[in-house]
N, C-alpha and C. Protein backbone atom coordinates (compact mmCIF):
# COMPACT_ATOMS: atom_id res chain seq x y z
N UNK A 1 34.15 -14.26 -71.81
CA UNK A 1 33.54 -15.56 -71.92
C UNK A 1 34.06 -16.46 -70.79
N UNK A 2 33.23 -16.81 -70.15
CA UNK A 2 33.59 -18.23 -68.75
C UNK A 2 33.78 -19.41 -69.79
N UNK A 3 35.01 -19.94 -69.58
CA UNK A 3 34.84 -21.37 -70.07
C UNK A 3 34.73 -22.37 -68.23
N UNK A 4 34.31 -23.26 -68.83
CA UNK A 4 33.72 -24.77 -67.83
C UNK A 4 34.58 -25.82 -68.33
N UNK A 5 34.65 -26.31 -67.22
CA UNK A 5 35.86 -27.97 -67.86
C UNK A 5 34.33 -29.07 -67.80
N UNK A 6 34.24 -30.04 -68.65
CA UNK A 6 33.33 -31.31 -67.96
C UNK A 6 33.42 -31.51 -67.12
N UNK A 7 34.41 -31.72 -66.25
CA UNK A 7 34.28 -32.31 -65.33
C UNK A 7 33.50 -31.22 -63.75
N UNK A 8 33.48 -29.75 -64.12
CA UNK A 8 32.88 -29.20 -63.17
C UNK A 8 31.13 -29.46 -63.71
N UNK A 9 31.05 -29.67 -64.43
CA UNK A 9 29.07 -30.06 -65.19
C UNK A 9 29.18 -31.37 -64.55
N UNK A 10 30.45 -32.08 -64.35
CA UNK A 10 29.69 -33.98 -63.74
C UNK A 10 29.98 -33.48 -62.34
N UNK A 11 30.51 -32.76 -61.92
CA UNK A 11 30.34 -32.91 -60.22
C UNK A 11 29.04 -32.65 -60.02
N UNK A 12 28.64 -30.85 -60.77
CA UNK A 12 27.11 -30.85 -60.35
C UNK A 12 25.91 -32.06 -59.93
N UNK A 13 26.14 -33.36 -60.60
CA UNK A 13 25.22 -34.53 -60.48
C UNK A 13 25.16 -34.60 -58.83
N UNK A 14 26.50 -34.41 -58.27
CA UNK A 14 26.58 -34.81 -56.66
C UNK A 14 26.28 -33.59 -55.80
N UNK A 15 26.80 -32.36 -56.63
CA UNK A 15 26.81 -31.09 -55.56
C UNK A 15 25.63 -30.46 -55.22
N UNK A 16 24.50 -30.57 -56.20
CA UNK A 16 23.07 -30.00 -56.14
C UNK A 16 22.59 -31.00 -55.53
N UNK A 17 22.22 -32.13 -55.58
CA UNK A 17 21.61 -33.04 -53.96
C UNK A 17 21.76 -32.77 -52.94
N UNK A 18 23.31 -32.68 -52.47
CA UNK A 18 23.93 -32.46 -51.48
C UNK A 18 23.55 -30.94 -50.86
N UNK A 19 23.90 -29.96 -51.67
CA UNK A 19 22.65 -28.71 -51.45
C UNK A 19 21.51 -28.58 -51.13
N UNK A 20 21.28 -29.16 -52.12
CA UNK A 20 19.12 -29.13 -51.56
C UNK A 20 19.00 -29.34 -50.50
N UNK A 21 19.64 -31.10 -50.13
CA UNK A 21 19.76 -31.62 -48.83
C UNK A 21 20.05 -30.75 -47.35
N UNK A 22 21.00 -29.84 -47.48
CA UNK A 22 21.77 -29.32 -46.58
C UNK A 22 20.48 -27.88 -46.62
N UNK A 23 20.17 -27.19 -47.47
CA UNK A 23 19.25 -26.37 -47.14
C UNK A 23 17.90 -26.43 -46.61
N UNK A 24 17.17 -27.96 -47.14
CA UNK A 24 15.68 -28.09 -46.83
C UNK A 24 16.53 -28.71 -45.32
N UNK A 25 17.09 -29.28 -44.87
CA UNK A 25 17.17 -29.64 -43.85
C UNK A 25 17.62 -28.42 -43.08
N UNK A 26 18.37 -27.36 -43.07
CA UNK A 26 18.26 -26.28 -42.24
C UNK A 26 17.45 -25.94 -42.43
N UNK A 27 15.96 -25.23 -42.77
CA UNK A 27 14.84 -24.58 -43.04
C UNK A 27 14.11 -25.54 -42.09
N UNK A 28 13.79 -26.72 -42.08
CA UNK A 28 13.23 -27.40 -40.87
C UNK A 28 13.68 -27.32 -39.76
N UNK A 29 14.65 -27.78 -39.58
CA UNK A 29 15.44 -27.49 -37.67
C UNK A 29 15.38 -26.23 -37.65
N UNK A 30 15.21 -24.90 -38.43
CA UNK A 30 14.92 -23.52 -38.23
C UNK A 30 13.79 -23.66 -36.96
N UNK A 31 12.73 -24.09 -38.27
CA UNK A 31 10.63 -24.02 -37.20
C UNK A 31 10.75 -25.53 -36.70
N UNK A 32 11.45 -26.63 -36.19
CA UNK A 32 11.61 -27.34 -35.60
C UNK A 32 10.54 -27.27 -34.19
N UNK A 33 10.24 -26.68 -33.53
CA UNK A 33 9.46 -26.51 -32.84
C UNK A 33 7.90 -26.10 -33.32
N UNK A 34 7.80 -25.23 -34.39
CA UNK A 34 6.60 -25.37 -34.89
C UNK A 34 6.14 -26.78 -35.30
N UNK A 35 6.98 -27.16 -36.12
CA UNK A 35 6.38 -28.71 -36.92
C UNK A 35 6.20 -29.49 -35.76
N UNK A 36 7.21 -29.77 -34.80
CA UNK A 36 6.71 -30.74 -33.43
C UNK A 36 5.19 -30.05 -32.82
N UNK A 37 4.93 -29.10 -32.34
CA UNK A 37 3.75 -28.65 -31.97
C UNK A 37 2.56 -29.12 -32.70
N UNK A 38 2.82 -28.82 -33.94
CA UNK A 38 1.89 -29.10 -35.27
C UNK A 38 1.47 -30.33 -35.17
N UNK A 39 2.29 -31.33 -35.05
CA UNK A 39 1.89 -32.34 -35.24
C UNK A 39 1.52 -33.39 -33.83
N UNK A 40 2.17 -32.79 -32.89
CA UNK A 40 1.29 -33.29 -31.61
C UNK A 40 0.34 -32.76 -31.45
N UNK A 41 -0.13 -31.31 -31.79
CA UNK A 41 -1.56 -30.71 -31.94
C UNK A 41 -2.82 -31.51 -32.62
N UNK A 42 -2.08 -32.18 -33.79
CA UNK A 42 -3.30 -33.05 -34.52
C UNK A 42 -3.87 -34.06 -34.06
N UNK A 43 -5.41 -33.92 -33.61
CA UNK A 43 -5.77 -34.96 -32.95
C UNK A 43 -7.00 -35.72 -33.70
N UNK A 44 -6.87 -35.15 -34.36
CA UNK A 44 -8.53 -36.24 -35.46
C UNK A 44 -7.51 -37.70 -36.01
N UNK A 45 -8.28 -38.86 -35.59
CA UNK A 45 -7.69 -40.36 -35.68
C UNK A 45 -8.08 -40.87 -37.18
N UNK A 46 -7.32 -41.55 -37.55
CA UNK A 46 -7.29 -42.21 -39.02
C UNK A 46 -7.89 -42.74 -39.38
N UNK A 47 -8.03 -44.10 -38.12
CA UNK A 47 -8.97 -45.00 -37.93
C UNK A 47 -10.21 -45.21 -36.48
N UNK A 48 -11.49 -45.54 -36.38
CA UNK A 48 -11.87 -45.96 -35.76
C UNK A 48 -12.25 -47.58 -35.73
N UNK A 49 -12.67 -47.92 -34.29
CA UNK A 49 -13.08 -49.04 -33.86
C UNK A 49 -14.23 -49.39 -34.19
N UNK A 50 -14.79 -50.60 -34.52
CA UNK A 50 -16.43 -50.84 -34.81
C UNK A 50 -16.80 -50.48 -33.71
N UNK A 51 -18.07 -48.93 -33.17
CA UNK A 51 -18.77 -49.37 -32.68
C UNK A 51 -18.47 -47.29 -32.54
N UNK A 52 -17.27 -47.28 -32.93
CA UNK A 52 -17.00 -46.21 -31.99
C UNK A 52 -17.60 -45.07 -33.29
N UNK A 53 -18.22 -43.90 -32.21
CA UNK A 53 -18.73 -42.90 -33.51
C UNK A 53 -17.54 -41.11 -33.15
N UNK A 54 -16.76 -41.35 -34.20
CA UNK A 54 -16.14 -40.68 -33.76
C UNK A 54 -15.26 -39.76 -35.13
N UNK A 55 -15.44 -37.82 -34.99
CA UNK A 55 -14.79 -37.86 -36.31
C UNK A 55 -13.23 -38.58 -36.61
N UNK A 56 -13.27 -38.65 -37.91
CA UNK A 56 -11.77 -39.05 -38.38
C UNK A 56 -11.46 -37.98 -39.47
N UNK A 57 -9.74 -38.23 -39.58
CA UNK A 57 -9.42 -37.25 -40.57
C UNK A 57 -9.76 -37.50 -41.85
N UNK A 58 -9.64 -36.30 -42.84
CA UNK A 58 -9.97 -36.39 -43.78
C UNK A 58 -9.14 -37.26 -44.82
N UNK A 59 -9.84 -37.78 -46.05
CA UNK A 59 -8.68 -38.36 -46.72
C UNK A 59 -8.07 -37.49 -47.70
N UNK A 60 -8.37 -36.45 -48.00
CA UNK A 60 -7.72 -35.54 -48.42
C UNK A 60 -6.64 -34.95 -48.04
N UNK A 61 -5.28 -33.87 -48.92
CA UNK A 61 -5.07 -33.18 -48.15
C UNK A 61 -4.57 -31.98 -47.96
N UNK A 62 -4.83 -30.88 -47.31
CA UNK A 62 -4.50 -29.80 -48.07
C UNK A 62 -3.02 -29.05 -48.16
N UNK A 63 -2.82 -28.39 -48.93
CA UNK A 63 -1.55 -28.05 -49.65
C UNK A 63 -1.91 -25.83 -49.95
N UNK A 64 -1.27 -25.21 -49.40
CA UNK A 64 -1.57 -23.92 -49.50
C UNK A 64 -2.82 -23.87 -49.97
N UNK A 65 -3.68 -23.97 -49.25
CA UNK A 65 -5.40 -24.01 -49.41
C UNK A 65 -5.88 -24.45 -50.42
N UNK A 66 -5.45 -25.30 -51.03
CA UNK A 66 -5.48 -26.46 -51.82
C UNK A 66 -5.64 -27.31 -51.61
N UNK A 67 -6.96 -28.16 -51.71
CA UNK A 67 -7.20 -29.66 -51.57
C UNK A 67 -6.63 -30.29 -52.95
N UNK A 68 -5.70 -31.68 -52.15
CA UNK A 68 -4.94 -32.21 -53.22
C UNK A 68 -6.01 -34.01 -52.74
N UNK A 69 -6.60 -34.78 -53.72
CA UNK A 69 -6.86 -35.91 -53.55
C UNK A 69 -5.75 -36.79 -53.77
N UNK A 70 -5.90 -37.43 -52.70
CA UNK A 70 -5.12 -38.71 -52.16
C UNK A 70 -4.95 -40.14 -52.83
C-alpha cells in the first residue's frame, strides 16, 4: 500500500499547471517554424473596405475537420 501525506495532494494544485505549461510550450517551439509559416501563409482578410470586392475569411472555424461556430 503507497501511503500520501496531504501535503503532496496540495502541491499537485501548483505542480500540474506548471507541467502542462512546460510541455504544451515545448510541443510548440518543437513545429515553431511550421506555426510561423502557417500563419504568414494565411492570406484571406477579416475585414474589407466599402467598395472593395474581395474574399474574406470565414467566420467559422475549423478544428480536425470540424467546423466549430464562432
Amino acid at each position: 500500500m503507497i501511503k500520501t501525506s496531504g501535503s503532496s495532494i496540495n502541491a499537485m494544485k501548483f505542480a500540474v499547471p506548471r507541467l502542462v505549461h512546460a510541455i504544451t510550450r515545448d510541443l510548440f517551439l518543437e513545429d515553431i517554424d511550421h506555426h510561423f509559416e502557417s500563419m504568414m501563409s494565411y492570406k484571406l482578410p477579416e475585414l474589407s473596405l466599402p467598395g472593395e470586392e474581395t474574399e474574406l475569411a470565414p467566420a467559422t472555424a475549423e478544428f480536425d475537420g470540424k467546423k466549430l461556430e464562432t
